[in-house]
Structures are given as C-alpha cells and as structure tokens.
Protein backbone atom coordinates (compact mmCIF):
# COMPACT_ATOMS: atom_id res chain seq x y z
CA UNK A 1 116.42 111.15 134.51
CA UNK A 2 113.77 113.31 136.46
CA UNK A 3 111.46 113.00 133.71
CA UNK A 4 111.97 109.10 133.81
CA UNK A 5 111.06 108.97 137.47
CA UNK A 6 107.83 110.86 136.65
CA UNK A 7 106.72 108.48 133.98
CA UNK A 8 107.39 105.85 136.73
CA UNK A 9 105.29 107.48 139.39
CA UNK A 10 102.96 108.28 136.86
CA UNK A 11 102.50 105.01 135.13
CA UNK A 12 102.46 103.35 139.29
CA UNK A 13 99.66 106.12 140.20
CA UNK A 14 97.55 105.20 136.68
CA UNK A 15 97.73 101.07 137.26
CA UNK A 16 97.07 101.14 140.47
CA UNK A 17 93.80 103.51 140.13
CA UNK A 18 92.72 102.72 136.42
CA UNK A 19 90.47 99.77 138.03
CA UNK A 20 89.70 100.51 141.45
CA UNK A 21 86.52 102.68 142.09
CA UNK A 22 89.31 105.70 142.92
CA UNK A 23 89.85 107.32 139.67
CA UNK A 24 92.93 107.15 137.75
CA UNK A 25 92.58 110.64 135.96
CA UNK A 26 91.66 112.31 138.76
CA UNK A 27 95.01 110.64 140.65
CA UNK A 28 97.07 111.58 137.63
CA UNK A 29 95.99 115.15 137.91
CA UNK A 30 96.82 114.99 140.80
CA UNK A 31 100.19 113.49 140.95
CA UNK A 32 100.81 115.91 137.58
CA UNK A 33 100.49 118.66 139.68
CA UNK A 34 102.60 117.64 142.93
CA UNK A 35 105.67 116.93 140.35
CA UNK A 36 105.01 119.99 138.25
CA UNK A 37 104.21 117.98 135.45
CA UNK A 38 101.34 119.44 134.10
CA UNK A 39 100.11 121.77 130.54
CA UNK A 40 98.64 119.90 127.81
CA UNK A 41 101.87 117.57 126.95
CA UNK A 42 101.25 115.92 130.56
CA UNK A 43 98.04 115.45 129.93
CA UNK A 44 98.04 114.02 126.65
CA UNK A 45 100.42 111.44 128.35
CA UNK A 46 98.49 110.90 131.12
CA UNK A 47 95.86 110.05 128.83
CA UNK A 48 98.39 107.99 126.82
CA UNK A 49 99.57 105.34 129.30
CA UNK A 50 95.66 104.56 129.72
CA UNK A 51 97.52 101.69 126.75
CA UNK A 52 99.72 99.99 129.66
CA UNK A 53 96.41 99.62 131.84
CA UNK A 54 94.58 98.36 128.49
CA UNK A 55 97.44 95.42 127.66
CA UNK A 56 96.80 94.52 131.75
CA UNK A 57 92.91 93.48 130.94
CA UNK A 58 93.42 92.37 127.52
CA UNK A 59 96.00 89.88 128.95
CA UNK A 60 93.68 88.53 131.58
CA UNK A 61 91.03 88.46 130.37
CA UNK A 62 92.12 87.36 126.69
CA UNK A 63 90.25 83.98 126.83
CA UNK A 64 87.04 86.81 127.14
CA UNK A 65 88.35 88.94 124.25
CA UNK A 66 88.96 85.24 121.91
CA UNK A 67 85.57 84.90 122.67
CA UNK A 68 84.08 87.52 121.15
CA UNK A 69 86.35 86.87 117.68
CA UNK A 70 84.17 83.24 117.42
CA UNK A 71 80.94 82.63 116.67
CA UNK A 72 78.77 82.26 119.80
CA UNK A 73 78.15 78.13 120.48
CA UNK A 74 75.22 76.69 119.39
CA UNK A 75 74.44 75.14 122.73
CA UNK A 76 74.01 78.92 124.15
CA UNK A 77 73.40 81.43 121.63
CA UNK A 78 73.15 84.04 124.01
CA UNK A 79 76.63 84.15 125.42
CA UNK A 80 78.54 87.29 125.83
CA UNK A 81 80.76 86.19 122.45
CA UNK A 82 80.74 86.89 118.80
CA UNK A 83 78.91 89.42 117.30
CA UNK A 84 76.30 89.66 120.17
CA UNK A 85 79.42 90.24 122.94
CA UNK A 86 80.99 92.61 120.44
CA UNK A 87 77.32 93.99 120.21
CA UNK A 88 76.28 94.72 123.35
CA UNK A 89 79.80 96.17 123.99
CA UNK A 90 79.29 98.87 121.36
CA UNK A 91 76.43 99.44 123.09
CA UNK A 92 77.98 100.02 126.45
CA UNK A 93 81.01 102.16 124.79
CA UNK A 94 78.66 104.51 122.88
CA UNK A 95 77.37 106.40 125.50
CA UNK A 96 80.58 107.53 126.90
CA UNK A 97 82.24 108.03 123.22
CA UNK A 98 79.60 110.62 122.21
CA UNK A 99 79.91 112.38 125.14
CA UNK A 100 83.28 112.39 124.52
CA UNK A 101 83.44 113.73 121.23
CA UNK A 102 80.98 116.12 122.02
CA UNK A 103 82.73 117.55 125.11
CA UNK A 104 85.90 116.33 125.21
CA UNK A 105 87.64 119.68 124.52
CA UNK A 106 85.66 121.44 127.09
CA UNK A 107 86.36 118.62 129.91
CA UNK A 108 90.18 118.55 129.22
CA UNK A 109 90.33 122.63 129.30
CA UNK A 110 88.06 123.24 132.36
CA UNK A 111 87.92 119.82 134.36
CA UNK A 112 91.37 119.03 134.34
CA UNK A 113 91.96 121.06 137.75
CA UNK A 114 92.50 120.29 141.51
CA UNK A 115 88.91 121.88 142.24
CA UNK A 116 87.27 119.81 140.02
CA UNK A 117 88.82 116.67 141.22
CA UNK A 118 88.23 116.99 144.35
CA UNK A 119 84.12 117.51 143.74
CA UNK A 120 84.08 114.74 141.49
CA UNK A 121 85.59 112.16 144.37
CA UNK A 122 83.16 114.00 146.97
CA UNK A 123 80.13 113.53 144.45
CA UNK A 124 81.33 109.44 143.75
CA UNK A 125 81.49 108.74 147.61
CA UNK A 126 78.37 109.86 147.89
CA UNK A 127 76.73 107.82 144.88
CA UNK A 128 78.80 104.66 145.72
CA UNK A 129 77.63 104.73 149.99
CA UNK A 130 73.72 105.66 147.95
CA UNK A 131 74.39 102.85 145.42
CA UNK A 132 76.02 99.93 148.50
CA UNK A 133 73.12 101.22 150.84
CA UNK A 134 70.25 100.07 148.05
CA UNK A 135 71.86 96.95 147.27
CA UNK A 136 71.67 95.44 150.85
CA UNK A 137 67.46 96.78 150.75
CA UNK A 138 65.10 93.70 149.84
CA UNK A 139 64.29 95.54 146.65
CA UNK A 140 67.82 95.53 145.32
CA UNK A 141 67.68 91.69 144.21
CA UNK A 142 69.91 90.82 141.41
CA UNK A 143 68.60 90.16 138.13
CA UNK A 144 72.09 89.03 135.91
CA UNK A 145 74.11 86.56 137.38
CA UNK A 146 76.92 86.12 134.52
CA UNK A 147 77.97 88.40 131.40
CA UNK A 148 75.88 85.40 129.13
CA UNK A 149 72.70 87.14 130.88
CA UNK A 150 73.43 90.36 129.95
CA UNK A 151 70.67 92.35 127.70
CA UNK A 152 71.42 95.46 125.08
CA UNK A 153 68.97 97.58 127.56
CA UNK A 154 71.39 96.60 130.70
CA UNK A 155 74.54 97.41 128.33
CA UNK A 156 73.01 100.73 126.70
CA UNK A 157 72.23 101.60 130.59
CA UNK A 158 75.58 100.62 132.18
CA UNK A 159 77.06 102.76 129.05
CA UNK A 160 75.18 105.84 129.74
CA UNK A 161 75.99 105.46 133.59
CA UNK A 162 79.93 105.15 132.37
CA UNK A 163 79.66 108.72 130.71
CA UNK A 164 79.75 109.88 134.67
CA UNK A 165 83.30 109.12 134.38
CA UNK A 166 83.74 111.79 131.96
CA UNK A 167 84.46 114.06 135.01
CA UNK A 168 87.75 113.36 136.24
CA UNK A 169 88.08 112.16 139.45
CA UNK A 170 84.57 110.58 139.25
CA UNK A 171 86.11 106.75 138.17
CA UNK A 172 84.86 104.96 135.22
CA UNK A 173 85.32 101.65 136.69
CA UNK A 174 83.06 103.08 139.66
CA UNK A 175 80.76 104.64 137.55
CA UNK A 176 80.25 100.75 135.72
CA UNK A 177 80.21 99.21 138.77
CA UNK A 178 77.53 101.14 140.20
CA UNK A 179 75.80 101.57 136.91
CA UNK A 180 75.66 97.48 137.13
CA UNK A 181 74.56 97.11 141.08
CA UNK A 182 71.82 99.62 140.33
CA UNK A 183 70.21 98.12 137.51
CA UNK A 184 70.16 94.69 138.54
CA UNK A 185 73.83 93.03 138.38
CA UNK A 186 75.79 91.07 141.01
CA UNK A 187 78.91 93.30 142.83
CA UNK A 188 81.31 90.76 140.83
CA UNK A 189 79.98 90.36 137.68
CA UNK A 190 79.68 94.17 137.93
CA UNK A 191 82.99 94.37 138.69
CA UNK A 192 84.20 92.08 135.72
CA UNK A 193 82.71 93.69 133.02
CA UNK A 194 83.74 97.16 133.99
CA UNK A 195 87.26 95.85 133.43
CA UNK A 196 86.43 94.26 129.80
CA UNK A 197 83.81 97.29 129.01
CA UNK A 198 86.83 99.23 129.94
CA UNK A 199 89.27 98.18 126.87
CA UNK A 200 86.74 99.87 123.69
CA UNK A 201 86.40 103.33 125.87
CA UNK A 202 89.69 103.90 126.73
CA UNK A 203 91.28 102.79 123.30
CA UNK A 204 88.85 105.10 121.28
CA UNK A 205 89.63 107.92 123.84
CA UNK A 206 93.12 107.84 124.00
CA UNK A 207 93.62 106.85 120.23
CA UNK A 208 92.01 109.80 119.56
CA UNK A 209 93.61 112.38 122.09
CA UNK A 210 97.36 110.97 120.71
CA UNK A 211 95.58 111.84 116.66
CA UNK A 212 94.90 115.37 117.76
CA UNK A 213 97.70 116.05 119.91
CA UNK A 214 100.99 114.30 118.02
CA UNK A 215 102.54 116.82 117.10
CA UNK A 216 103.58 117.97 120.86
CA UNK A 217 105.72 115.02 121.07
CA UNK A 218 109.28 114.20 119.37
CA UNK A 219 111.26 110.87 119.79
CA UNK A 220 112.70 112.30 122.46
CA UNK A 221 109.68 110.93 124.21
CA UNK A 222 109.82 107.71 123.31
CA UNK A 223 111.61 106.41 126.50
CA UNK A 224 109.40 108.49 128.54
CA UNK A 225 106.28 106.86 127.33
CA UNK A 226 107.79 103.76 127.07
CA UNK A 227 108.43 103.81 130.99
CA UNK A 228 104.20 105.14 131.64
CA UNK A 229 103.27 102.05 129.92
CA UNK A 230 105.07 99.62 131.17
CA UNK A 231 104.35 100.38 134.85
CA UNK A 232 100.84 101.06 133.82
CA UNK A 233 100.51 97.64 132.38
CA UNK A 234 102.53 96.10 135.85
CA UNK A 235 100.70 97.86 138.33
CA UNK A 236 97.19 97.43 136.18
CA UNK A 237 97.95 93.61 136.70
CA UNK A 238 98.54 93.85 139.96
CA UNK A 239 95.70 96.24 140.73
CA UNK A 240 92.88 93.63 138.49
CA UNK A 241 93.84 90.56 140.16
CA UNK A 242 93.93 91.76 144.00
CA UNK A 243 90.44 93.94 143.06
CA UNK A 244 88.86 90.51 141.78
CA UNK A 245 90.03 88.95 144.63
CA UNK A 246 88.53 90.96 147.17
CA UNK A 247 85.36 92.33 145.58
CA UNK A 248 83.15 89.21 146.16
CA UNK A 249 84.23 90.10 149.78
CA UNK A 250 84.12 93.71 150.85
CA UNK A 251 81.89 96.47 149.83
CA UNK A 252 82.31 99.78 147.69
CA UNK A 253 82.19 101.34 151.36
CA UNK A 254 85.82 101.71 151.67
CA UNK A 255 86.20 103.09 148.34
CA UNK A 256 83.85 106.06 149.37
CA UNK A 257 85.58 106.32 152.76
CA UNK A 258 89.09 106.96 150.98
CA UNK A 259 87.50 109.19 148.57
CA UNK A 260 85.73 111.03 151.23
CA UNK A 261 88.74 111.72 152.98
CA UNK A 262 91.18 112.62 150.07
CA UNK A 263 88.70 115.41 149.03
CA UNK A 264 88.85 117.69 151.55
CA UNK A 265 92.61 116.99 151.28
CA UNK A 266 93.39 118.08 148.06
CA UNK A 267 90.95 121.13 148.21
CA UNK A 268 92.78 122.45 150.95
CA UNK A 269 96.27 121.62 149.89
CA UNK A 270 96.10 122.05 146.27
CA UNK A 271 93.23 124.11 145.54
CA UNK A 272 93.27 126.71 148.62
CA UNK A 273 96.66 126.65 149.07
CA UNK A 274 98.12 126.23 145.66
C-alpha cells in the first residue's frame, strides 16, 4: 500500500511538472528523495511514467499527430504534416537523443542528486528572466507565427536548445520554450510545440532506459507502474490545458520566481542538511 501511494504522488508530481517550465525530473528527484524512494529502480520509474505524460499530449493534440500520418495538402505544402512535420521533428529530437546516448549514463549516475537540482532550477530562472527580458526589447520581433512556418534551421535550433534539459531540474519544456522565444517564435506557438516536440524525446528516452534496465523489475510492479501512469496521464491533462490557457497571458516570469525560490530551498534542506 505505501508503495501505491508513492506511485500516486509520484505520477501527481510528474503530470503536473512534465509541461510547465518547472522540471518534472528535477521534481521527481526530488519527491524520490523526501519518500525514500530513490536507487536506480526509482529512477528507472521515474523515468518510466514520462508514458502517462506522453498519452496526455498525444490525446490532445491527436488531430496534430493524424496530421503528420497524411500527406501535407496541396493548397499548403509547407504545413507542419506528413513527411515534412515528421521531418522537421526528427530534426528537433536529434539533438537531445545524441546527447543522450552519449551521456546518458554519466547524467543518471552524477546528476541525479539534490545539489544538482537545485543549480539546474537556479541556472533556468536565470535564462528564462534573460530570455522574457529580450522578448519585450524592439529587437525581439517574432518571425514564426504558426507551426506551418516553421523551418528545419528553427527545428535543428530549438532541438539543440532542448539538450539543456538533459540536466535535471533544468525543464525540457522550458528549455523549448525559450529555445523558440529566442530564435524568433511567438510565447504560444512556442509553447505548443514544446508539448508535441515533447512526445519523440521522451518516448526514445524512456523506451530506452526500460531496454537497459528490465531486468530490475518483476510483475510485482505491474500495479505500481500502472498507478505512475495513470496519474501521470490525469495530471499531464490537467497541467496542458490550464498551461495553454494561460500562456498567451502571463509571462515565463513566474516560472523563474518559483524556481528561484525552491533552489535555495532544497539546497539547504536536502543538500546541507541531508
């Protein structure tokens, strides 16, 4: 039963954060750490329920995804559909997969801490109240106004900004975001395609962890992960359609102000003290 309640708090903690410019590994390691849930089991299933937050945009944004399975139309062959969509979000996910592959061992073995959490929200406040302050300067004007505008240099860019996210606590839907605002696209649109750019990265990533890590689980775990997911997909719902809600209104400034104060929070409570 107390294992069950984690994978509830757990799979609440990774919807909520997956898509908000907070992130949702650096939460989880968190969280993981004030249950006592932690080794390379909790990890690998904090990495796992990354699938409940992956059913959440696939399901909203599916008329997107049914795009992209179709031929672009004729009437706009540039649309973010078909093989060009599926294109240019290959380009975006490469980036961030070689990265992954390339360092991935090192970043779950040394990053995965309290310490390093807590610098990688410090370091994203500051880059998102950098990022906010450029876009209200004359020079910031916006350049792509929909996902149809969208170029392979703007995706390849936006992909190498999302390899920031690498570092836990850093947020890959904040590194996107920003990665979008700085080289030319709308808060929004930003916004919108960090959630869809979001679905190839974190199924290659935590298809892969599950492959190498497998055999640490037993069907024992079944019900466990079964509860991550689910709340992961509720909470990932929730979490998508209040963010799109409110993002065409506010700022990243109150991201960076929450980040700014949980820092110094968990470095003195979990890393000086634990």
């Amino acid at each position: 039963m107390e294992a069950l309640s984690t994978a509830v708090l757990l799979g609440l903690v990774e919807g909520l954060t997956e898509f908000l410019p907070v992130s949702s590994t650096g939460h989880l390691i968190l969280a993981g750490e004030a249950l006592g849930f932690s080794g390379p089991k909790a990890a690998t299933f904090e990495i796992a329920i990354q699938f409940g937050a992956i059913l959440a945009v696939l399901c909203l944004y599916r008329e997107r995804f049914l795009g992209l399975l179709r031929p672009a139309p004729e009437k706009n062959p540039r649309a973010f559909a078909g093989l060009r969509g599926i294109g240019l979000l290959l380009l975006t996910t490469l980036p961030g997969a070689v990265m992954g592959l390339l360092a991935g061992d090192f970043i779950k073995n040394h990053l995965f801490t309290p310490a390093s959490v807590a610098s990688a929200l410090l370091a994203g406040a500051l880059l998102m109240l950098l990022v906010e302050w450029r876009n209200a300067c004359p020079l910031g004007t916006s350049r792509c106004n929909s996902l149809d505008e969208l170029t392979p240099v703007l995706a390849l860019g936006i992909g190498c900004c999302q390899c920031m996210a690498l570092w836990p606590g850093f947020s890959r839907s904040g590194s996107t975001i920003m990665g979008g605002m700085l080289l030319g696209e709308k808060r929004a649109l930003a916004a919108e395609y960090s959630f869809v750019a979001a679905v190839p990265i974190m199924f290659a990533a935590t298809g892969y962890d599950l492959l190498k890590t497998w055999s640490l689980f037993t069907v024992d775990d079944i019900p466990l992960f079964a509860t991550g997911l689910f709340f992961a997909f509720l909470f990932g719902w929730l979490a998508i359609k209040t963010f799109i809600a409110l993002v065409g209104r506010i700022t990243l400034r109150p991201f960076a102000v929450y980040r700014l104060l949980l820092a110094p929070i968990v470095y003195f409570f979990m890393v000086n003290m634990g």
